[in-house]
Protein backbone atom coordinates (compact mmCIF):
# COMPACT_ATOMS: atom_id res chain seq x y z
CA UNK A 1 11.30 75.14 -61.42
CA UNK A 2 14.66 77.38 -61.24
CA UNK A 3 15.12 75.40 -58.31
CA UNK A 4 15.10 71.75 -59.73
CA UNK A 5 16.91 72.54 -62.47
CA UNK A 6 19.41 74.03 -60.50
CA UNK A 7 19.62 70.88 -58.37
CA UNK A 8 19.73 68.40 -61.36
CA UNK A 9 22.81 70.49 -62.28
CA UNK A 10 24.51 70.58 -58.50
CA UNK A 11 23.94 66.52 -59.04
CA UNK A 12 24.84 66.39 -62.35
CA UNK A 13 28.43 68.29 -61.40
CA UNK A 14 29.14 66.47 -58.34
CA UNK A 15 28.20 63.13 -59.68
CA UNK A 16 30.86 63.77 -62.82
CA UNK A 17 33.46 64.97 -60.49
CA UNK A 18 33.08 61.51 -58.34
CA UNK A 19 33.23 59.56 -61.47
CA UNK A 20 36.11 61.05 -62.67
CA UNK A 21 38.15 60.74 -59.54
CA UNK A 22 36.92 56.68 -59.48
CA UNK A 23 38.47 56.79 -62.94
CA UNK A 24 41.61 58.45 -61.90
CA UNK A 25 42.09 55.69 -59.06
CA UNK A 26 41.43 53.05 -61.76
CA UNK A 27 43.64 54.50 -64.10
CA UNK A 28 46.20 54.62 -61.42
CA UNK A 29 45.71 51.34 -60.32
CA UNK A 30 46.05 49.97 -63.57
CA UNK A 31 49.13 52.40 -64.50
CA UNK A 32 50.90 50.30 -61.26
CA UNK A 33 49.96 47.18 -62.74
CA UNK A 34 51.45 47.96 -66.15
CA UNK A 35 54.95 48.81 -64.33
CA UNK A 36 54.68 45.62 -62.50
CA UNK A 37 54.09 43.10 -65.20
CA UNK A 38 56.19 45.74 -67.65
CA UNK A 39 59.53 44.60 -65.36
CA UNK A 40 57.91 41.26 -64.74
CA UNK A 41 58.73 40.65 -68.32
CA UNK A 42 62.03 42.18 -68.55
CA UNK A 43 62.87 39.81 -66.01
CA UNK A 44 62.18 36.91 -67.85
CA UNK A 45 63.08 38.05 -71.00
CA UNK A 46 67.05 38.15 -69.99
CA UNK A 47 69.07 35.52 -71.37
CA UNK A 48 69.55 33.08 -68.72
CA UNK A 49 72.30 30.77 -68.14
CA UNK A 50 71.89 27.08 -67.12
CA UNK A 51 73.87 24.23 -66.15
CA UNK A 52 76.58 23.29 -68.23
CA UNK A 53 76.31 19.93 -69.85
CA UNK A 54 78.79 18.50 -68.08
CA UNK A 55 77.21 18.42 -65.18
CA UNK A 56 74.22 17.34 -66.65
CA UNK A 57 75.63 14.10 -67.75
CA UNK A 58 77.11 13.24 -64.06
CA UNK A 59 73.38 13.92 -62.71
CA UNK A 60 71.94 9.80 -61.90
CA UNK A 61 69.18 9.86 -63.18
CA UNK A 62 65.79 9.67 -61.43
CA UNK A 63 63.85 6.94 -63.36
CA UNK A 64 63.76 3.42 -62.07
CA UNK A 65 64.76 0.97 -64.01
CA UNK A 66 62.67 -1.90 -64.36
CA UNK A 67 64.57 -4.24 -65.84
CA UNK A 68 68.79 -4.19 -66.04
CA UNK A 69 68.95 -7.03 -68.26
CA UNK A 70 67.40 -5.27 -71.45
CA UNK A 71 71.12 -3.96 -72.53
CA UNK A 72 74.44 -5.57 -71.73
CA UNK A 73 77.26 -3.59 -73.03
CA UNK A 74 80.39 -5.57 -73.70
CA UNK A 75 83.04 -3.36 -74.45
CA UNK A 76 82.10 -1.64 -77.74
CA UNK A 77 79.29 -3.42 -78.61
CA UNK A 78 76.13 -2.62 -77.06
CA UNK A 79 73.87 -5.97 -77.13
CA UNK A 80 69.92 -5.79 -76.33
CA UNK A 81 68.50 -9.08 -74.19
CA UNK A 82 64.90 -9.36 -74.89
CA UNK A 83 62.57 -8.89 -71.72
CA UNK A 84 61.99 -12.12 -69.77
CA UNK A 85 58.29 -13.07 -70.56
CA UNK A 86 56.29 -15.13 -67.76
CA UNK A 87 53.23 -17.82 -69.34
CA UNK A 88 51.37 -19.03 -66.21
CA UNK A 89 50.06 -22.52 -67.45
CA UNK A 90 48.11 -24.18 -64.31
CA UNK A 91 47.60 -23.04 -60.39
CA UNK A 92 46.72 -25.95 -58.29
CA UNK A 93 46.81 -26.51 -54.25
CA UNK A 94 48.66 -23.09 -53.75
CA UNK A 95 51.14 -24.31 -56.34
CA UNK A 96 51.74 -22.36 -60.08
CA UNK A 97 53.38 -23.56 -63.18
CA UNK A 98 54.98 -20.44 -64.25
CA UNK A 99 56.93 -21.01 -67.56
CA UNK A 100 56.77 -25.01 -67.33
CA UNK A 101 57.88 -25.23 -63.86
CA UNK A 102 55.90 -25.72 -60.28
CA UNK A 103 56.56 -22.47 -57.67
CA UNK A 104 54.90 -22.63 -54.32
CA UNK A 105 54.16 -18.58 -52.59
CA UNK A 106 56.88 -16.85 -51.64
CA UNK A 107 59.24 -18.75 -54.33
CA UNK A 108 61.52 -16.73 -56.97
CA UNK A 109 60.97 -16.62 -60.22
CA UNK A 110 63.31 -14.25 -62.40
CA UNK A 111 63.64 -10.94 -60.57
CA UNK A 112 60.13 -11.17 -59.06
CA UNK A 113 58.59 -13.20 -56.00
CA UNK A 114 55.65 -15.29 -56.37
CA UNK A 115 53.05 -13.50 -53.60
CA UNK A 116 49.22 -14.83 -54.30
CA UNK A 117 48.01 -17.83 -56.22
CA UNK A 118 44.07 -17.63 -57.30
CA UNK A 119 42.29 -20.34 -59.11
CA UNK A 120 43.20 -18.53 -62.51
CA UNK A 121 45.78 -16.19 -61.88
CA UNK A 122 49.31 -15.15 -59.37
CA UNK A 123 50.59 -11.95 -58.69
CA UNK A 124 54.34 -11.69 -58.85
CA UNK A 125 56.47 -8.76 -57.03
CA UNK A 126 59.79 -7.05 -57.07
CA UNK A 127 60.78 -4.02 -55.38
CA UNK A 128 59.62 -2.21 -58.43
CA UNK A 129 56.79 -3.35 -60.02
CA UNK A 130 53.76 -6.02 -59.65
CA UNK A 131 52.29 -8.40 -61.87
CA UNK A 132 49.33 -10.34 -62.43
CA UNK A 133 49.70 -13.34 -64.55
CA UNK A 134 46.48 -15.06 -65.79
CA UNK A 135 45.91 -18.80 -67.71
CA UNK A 136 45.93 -18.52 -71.11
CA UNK A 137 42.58 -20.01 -72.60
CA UNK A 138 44.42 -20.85 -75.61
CA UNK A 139 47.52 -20.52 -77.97
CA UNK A 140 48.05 -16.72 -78.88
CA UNK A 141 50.56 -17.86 -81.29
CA UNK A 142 47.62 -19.93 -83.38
CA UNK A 143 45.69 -16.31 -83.77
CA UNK A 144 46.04 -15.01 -87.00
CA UNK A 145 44.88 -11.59 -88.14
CA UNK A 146 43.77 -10.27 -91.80
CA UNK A 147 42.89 -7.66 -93.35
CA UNK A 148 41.32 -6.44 -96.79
């Protein structure tokens, strides 16, 4: 009996002493972790000094413009054009009216080039954007909303 008790001690000793040293790796571990996010933070908590405006303004800027004609600026005065709106009103025989007049494929209209022509709707191209035009069923001008 002296003897299993004795044992269960012996265990009991040696199993608290391995715990102990797997806590002192963890708390090591997570002592060099601290330090590491601790001047992680410093880091980015420095002021920081960016690019002076004036370079900003003589950057180009990266968007693509669709459409130049939506604002003319003559000398002071900055005037807005409204966008140019295409109505496709009939397809026939690999023709299109587009805005009252006949186009044929491969023919301009506006800034775009007239590419496909389906029974009820042409797609029309430019370098930077494609559009399909459908027939109009009826007047969208005639539609009238209300509400109570």
């Amino acid at each position: 009996m002296k003897k299993i008790i004795l044992t269960l001690m012996l265990s009991l000793i040696l199993s608290s002493a391995l715990v102990a040293a797997k806590n002192d790796r963890f708390t090591k571990n997570f002592k060099s972790k601290l330090i590491k996010y601790d001047k992680f933070f410093t880091q980015i908590g420095k002021k920081r000094i960016g690019v002076p405006d004036s370079k900003i303004d003589k950057v180009k800027t990266p968007f693509i413009l669709t459409d130049k004609r939506l604002v003319i600026k003559d000398g002071n005065k900055t005037v807005k054009v409204k966008k140019p709106m295409y109505i496709l009103n009939a397809t026939f025989n690999n023709k299109a009216k587009v805005n009252g007049q006949w186009h044929k494929i491969n023919s301009e209209i506006g800034d775009f080039k007239l590419t496909n022509i389906r029974s009820n709707s042409v797609i029309i191209k430019n370098e930077h954007s494609k559009k399909e035009l459908f027939i109009r069923n009826s007047d969208v001008s005639k539609i009238k909303f209300s509400s109570k």
